[in-house]
Protein backbone atom coordinates (compact mmCIF):
# COMPACT_ATOMS: atom_id res chain seq x y z
CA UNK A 1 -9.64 11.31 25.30
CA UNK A 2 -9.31 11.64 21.12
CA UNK A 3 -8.39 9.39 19.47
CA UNK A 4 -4.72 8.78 17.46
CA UNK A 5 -4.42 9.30 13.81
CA UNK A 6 -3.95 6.19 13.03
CA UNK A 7 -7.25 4.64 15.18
CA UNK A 8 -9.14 7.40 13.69
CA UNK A 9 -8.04 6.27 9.86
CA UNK A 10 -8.56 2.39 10.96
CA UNK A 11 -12.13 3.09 12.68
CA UNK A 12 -12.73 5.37 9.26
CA UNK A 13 -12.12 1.66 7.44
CA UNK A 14 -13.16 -0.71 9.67
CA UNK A 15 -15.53 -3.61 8.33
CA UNK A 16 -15.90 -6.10 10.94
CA UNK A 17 -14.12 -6.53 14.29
CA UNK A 18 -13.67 -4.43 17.29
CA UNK A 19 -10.75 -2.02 17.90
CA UNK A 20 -9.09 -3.23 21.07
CA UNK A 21 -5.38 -3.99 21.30
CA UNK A 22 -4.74 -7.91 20.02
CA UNK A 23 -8.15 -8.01 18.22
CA UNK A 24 -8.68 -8.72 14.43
CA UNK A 25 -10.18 -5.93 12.28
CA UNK A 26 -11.41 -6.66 8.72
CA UNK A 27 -10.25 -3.19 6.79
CA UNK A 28 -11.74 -1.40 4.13
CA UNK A 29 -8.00 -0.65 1.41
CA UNK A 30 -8.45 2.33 -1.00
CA UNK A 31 -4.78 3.22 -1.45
CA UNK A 32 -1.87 0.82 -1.61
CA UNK A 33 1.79 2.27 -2.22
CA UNK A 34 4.64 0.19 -3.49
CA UNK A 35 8.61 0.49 -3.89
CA UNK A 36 10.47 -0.11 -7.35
CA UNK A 37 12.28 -3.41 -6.03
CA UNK A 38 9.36 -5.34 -3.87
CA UNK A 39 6.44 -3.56 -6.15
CA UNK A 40 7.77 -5.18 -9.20
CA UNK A 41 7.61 -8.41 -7.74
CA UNK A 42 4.23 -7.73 -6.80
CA UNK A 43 3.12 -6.43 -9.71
CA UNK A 44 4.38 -9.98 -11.78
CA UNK A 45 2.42 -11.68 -9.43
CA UNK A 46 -1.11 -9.48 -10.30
CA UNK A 47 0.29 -10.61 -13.63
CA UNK A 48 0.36 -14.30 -13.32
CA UNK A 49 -2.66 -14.31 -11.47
CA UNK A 50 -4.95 -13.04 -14.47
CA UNK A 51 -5.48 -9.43 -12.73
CA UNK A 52 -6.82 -6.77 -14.75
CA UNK A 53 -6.48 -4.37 -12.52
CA UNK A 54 -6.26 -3.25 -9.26
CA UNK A 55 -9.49 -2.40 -7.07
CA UNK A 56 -8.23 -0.02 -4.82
CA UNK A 57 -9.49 4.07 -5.58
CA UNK A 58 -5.58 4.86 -5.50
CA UNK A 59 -2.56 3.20 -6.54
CA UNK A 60 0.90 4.20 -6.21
CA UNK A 61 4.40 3.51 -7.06
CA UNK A 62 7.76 5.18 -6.27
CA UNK A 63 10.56 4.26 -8.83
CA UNK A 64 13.79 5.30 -6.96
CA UNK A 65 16.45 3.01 -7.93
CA UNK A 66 16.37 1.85 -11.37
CA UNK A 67 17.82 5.22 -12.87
CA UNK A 68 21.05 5.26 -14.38
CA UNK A 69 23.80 6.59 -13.10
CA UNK A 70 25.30 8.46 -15.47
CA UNK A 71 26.95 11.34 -13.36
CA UNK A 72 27.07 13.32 -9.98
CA UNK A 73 23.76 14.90 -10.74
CA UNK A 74 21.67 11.71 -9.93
CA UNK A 75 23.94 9.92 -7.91
């Protein structure tokens, strides 16, 4: 039997540890995604932490709520 897609993206990651229900896995992260209202708070904490930058090959952030609502159009 294949495997899922999401065994098949952890085993493409995996770093230590065996993949067997309940067991800890050490992963490989090379994308993060973030929201506009927990992703800020994240990002302050980089901040106050003396981060540069991040180390992962992708980063992204979706910025969905703080647009003004200034009609129908984008309400």
């Amino acid at each position: 039997m294949g495997y899922t897609i999401a065994q098949k993206i952890i085993k493409a990651h995996m770093l230590s540890g065996e993949m067997t229900v309940g067991s800890e896995v050490a992963l490989k992260i090379d994308q993060t995604l973030t929201q506009d209202a927990t992703g800020t708070m994240a990002y302050l904490e980089f901040e106050t932490m003396g981060l540069d930058r991040v180390k992962t090959e992708r980063s992204v952030a979706y910025i969905d709520h703080n647009t003004l609502q200034s009609g129908f159009e984008n309400a």
